[in-house]
N, C-alpha and C. Protein backbone atom coordinates (compact mmCIF):
# COMPACT_ATOMS: atom_id res chain seq x y z
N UNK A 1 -6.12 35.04 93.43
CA UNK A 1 -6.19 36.46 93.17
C UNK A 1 -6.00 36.75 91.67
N UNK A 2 -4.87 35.95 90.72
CA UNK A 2 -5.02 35.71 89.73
C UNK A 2 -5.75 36.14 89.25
N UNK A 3 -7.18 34.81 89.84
CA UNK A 3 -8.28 34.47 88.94
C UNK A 3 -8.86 35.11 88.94
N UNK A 4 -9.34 35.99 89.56
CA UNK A 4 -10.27 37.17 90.30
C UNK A 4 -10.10 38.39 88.78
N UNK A 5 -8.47 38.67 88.69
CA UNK A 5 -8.05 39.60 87.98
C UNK A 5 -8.29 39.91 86.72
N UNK A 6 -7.92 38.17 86.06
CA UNK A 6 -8.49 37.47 84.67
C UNK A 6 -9.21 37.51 84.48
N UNK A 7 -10.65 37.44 85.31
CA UNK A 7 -12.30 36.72 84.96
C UNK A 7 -12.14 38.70 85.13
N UNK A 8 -12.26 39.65 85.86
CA UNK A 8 -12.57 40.81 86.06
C UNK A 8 -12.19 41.27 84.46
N UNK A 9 -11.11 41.90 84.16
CA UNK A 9 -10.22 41.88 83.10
C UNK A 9 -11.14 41.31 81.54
N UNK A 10 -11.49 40.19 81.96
CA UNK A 10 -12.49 39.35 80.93
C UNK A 10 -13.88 40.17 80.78
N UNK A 11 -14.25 40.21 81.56
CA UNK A 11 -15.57 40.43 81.88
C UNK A 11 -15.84 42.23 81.20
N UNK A 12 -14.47 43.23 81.58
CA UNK A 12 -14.79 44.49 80.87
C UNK A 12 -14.82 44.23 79.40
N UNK A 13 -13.61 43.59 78.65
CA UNK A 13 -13.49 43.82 77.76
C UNK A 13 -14.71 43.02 76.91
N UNK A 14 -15.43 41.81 77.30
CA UNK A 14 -17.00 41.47 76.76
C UNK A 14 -17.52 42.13 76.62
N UNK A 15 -17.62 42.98 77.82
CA UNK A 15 -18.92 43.82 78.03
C UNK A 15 -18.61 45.06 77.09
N UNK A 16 -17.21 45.42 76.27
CA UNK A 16 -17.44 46.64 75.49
C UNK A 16 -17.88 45.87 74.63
N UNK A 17 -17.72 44.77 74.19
CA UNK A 17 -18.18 43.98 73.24
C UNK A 17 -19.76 43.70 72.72
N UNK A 18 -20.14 43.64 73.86
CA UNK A 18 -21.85 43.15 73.85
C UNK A 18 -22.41 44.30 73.50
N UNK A 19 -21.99 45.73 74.49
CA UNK A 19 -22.56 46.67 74.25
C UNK A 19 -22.81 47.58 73.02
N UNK A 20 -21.23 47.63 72.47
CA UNK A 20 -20.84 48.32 71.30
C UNK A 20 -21.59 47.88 70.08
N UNK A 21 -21.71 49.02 69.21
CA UNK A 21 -22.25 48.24 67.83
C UNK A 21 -21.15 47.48 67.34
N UNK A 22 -22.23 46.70 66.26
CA UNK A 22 -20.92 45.54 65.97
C UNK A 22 -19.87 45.73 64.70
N UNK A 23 -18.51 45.66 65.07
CA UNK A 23 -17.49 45.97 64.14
C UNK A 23 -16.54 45.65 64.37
N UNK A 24 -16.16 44.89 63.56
CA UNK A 24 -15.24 43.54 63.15
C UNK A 24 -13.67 44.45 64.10
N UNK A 25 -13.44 45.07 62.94
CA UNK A 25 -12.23 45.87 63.69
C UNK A 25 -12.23 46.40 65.32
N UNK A 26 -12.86 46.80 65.91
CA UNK A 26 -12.88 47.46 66.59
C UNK A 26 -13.12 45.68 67.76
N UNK A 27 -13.92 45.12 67.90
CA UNK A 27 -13.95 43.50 68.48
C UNK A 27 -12.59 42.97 68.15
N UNK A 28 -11.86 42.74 66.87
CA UNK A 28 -10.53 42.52 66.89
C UNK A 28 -8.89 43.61 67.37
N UNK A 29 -9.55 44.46 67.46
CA UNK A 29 -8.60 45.45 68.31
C UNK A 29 -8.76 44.87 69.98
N UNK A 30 -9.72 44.86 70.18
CA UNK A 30 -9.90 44.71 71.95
C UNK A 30 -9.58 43.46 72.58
N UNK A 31 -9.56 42.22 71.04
CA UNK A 31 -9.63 41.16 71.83
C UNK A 31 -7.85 40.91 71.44
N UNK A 32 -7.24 41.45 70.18
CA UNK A 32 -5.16 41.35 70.32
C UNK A 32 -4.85 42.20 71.67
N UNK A 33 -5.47 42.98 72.20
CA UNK A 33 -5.08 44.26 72.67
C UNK A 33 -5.48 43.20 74.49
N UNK A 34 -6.42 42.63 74.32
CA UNK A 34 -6.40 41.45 75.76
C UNK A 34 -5.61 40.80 75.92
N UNK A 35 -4.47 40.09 75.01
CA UNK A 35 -3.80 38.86 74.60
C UNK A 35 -2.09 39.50 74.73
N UNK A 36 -1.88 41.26 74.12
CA UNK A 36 -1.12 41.58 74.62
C UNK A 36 -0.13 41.36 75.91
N UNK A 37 0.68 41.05 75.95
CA UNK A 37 1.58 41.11 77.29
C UNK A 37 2.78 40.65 76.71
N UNK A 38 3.53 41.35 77.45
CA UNK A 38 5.27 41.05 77.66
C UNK A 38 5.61 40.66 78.88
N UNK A 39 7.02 39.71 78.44
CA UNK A 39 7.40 38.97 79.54
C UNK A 39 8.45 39.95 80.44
N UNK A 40 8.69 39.79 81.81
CA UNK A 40 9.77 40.60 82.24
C UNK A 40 10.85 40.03 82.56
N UNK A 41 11.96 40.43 82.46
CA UNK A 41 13.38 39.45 82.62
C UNK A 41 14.03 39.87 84.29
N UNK A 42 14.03 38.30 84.40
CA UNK A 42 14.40 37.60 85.53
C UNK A 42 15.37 37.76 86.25
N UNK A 43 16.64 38.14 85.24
CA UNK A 43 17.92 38.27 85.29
C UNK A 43 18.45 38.98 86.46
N UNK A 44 18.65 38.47 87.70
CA UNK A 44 18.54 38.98 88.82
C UNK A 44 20.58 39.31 88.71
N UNK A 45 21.36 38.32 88.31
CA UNK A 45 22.85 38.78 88.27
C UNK A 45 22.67 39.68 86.95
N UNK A 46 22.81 39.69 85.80
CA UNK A 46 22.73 40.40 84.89
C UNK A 46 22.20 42.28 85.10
N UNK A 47 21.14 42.11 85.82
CA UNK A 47 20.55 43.39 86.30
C UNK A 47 21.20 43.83 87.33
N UNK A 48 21.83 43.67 88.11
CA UNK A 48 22.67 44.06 89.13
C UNK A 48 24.11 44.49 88.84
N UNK A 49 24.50 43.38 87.83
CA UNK A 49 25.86 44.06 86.92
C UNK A 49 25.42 44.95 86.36
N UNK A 50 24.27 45.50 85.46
CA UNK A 50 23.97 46.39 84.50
C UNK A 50 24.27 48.08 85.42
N UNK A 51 23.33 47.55 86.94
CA UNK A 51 23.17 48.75 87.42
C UNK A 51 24.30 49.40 87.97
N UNK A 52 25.39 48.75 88.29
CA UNK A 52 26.89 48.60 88.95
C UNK A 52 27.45 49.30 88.35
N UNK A 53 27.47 48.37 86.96
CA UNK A 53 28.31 49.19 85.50
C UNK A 53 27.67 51.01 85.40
N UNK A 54 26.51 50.83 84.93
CA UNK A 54 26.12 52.24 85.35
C UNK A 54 26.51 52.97 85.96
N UNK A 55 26.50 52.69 87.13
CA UNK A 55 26.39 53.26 88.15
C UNK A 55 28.15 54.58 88.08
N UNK A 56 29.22 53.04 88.06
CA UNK A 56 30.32 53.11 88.01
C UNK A 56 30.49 54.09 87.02
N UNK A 57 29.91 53.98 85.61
CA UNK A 57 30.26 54.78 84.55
C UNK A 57 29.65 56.16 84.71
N UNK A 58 29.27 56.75 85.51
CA UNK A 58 28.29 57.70 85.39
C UNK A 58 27.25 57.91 84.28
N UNK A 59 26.42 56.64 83.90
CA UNK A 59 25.18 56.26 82.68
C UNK A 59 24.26 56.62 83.94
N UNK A 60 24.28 56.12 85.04
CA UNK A 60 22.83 56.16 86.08
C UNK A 60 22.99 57.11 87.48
N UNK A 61 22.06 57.91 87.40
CA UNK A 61 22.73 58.58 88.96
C UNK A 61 20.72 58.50 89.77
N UNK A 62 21.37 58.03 90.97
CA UNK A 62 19.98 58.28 91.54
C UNK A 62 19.65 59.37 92.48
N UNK A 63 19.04 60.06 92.25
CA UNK A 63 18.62 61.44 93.14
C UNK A 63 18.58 61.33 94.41
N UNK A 64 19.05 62.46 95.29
CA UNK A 64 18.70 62.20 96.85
C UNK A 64 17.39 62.46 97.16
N UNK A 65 16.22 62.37 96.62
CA UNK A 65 15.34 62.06 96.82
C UNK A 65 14.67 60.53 96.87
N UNK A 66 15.55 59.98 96.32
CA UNK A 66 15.13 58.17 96.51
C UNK A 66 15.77 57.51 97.23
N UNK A 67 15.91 57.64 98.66
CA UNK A 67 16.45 57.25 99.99
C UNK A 67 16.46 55.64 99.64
N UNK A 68 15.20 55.31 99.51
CA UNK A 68 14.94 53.85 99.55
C UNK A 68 15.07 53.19 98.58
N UNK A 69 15.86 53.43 97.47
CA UNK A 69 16.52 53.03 96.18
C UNK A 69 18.06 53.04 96.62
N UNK A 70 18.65 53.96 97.21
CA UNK A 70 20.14 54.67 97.48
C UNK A 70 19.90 53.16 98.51
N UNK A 71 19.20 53.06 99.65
CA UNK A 71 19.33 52.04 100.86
C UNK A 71 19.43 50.72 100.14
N UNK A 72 18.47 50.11 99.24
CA UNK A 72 18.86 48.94 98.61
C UNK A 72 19.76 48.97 97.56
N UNK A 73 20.51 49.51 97.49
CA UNK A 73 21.45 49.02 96.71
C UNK A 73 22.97 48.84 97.40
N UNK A 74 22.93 49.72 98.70
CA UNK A 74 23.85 49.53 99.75
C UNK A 74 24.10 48.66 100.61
N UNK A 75 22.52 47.87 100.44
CA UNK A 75 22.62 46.83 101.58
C UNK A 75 22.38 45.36 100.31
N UNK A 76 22.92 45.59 99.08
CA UNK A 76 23.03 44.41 98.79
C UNK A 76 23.72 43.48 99.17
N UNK A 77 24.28 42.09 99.01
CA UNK A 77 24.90 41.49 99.51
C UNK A 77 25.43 40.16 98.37
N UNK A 78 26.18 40.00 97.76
CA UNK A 78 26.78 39.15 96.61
C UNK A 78 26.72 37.67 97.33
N UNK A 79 26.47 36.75 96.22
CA UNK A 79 26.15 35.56 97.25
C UNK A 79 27.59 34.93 97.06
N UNK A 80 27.77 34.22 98.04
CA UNK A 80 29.57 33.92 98.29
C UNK A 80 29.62 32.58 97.15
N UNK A 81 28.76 32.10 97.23
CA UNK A 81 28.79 30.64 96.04
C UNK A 81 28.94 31.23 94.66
N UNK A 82 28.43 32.23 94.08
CA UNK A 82 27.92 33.26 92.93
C UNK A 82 28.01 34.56 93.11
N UNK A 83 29.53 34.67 92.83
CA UNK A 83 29.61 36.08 93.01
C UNK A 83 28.81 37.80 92.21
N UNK A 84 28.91 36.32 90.84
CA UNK A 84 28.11 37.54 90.21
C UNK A 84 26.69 37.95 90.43
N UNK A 85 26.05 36.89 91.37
CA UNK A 85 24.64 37.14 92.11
C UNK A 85 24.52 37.81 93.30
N UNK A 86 23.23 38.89 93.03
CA UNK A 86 23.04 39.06 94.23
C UNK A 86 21.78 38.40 95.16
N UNK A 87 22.50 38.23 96.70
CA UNK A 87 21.25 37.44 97.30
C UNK A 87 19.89 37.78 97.72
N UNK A 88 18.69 36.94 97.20
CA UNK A 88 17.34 37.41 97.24
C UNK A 88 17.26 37.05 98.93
N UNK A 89 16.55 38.47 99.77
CA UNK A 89 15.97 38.41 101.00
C UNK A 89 14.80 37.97 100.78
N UNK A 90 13.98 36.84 100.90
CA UNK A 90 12.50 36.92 100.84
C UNK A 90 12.06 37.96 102.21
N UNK A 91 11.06 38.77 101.83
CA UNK A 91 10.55 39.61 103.03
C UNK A 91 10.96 40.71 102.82
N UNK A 92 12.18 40.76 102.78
CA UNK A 92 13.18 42.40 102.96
C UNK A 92 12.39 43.37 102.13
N UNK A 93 12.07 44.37 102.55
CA UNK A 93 11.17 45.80 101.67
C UNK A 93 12.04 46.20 100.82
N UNK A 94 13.47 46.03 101.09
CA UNK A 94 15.09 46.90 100.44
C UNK A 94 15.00 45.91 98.75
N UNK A 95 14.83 44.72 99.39
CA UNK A 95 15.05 44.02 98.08
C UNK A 95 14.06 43.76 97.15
N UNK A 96 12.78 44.00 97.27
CA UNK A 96 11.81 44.28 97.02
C UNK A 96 11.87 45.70 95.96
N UNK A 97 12.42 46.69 96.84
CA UNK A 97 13.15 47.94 95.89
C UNK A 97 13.29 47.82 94.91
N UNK A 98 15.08 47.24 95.39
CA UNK A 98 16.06 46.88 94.34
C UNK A 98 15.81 46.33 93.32
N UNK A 99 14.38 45.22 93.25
CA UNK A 99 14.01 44.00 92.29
C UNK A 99 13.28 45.30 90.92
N UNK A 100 12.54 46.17 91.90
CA UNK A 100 11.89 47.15 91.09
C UNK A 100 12.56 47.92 90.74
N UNK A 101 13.70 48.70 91.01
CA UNK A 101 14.78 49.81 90.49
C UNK A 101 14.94 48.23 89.25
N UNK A 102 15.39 47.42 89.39
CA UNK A 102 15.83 46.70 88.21
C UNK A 102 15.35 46.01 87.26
N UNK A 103 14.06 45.94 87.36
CA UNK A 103 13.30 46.28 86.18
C UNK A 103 13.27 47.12 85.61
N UNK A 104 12.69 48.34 85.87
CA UNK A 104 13.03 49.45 85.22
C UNK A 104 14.21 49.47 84.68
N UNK A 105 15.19 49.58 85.32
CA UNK A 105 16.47 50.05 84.57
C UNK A 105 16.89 48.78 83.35
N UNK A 106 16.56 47.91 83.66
CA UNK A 106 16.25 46.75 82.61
C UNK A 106 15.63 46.87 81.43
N UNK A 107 14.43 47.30 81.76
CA UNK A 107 13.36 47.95 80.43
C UNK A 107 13.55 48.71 79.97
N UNK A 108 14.16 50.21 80.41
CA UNK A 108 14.46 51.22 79.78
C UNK A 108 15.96 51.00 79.14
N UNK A 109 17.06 49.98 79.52
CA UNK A 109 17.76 49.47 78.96
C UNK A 109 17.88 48.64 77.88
N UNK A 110 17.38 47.79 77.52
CA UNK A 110 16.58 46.43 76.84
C UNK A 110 15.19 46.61 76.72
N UNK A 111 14.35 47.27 75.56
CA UNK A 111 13.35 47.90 75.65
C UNK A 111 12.37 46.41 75.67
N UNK A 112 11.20 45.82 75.37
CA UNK A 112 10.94 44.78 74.99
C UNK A 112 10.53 44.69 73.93
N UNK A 113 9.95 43.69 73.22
CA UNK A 113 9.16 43.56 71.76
C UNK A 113 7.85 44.49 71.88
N UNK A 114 7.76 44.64 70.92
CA UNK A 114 6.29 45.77 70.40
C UNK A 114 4.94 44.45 70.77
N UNK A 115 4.51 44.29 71.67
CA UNK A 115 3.08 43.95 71.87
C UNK A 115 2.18 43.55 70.64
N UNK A 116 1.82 42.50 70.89
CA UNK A 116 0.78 42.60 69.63
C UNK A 116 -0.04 42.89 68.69
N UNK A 117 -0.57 44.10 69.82
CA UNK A 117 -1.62 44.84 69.41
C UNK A 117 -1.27 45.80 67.98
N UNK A 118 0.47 46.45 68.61
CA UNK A 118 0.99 47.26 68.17
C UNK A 118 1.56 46.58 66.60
N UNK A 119 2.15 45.55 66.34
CA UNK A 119 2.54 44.90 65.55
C UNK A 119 1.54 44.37 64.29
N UNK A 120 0.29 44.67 64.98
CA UNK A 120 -0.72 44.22 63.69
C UNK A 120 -1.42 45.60 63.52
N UNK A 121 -1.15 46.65 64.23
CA UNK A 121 -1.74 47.79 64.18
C UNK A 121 -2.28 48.29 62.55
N UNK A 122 -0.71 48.38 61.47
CA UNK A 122 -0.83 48.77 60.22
C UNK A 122 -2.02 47.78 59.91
N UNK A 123 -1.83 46.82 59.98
CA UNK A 123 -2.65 45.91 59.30
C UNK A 123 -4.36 46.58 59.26
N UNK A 124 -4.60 47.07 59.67
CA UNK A 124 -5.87 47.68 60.38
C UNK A 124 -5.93 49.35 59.75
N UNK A 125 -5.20 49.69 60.37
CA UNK A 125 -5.18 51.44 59.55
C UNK A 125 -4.44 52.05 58.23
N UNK A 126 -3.04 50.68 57.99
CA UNK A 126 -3.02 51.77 56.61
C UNK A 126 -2.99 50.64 55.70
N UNK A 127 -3.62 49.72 55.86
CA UNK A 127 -3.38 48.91 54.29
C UNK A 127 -4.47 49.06 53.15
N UNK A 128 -4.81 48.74 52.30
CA UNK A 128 -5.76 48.74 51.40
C UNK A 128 -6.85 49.01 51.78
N UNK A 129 -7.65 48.04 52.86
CA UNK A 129 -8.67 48.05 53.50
C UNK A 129 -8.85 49.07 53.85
N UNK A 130 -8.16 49.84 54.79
CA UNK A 130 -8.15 51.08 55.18
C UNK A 130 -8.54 52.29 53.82
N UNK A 131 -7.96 52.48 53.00
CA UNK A 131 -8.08 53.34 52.05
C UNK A 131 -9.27 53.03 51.30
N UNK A 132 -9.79 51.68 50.83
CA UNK A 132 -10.97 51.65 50.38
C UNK A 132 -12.03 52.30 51.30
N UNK A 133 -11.94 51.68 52.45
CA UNK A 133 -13.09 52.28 53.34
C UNK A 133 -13.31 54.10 53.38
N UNK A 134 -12.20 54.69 53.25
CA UNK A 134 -12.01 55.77 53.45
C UNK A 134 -11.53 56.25 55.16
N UNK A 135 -10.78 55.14 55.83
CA UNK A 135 -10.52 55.38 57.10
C UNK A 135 -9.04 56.34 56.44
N UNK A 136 -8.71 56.27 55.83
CA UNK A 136 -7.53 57.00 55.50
C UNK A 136 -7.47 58.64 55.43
């Protein structure tokens, strides 16, 4: 399914390629901007303390509108070997939740690195090049 995603994925961003007139910048924007990605953290005890601590401190409150956020976090369960872990249900929809409430609250906690695209961005719009051309 991956592969399906990749070759699909591949296949648009050629095709603005083939189609488009040709310009250096604009072919090197699409192809950092493919290559882009951030990693997501794993940290299954770490994220569970984070949300705890929160929780505890009044930093995080979850609305009674998210039943099924409020349910997985009630039916967690600390693993008795690793206390500071909590135990993964394979299957369970709750933990499945929980994995997603903690990303988020992870990311918006611990933001990640600026993407590639974003990091070479100046390079492209305000350096010299830019002002000679008159993109400025």
């Amino acid at each position: 399914m991956l592969t399906i995603l990749v070759f699909w994925l591949a296949a648009i961003f050629i095709s603005f390629g083939l189609f488009a007139p040709r310009n250096a910048t604009v072919t090197a924007a699409l192809f950092v901007s493919a290559l882009s990605v951030s990693k997501a953290r794993n940290d299954r005890a770490g994220g569970a303390m984070l949300i705890y601590t929160m929780l505890q401190n009044g930093l995080l409150v979850v609305a009674d509108a998210c039943k099924v956020i409020q349910e997985s976090l009630e039916s967690r369960i600390h693993d008795p070997d690793e206390p500071e872990k909590v135990v993964k249900v394979i299957g369970d929809p709750l933990d499945d939740a929980f994995d997603g409430f903690r990303y988020g609250v992870y990311s918006y906690q611990y933001p990640a690195n600026k993407p590639l695209a974003l990091r070479i961005a100046p390079v492209f719009t305000g350096g010299s090049y830019a002002r000679r051309r008159g993109l400025l």
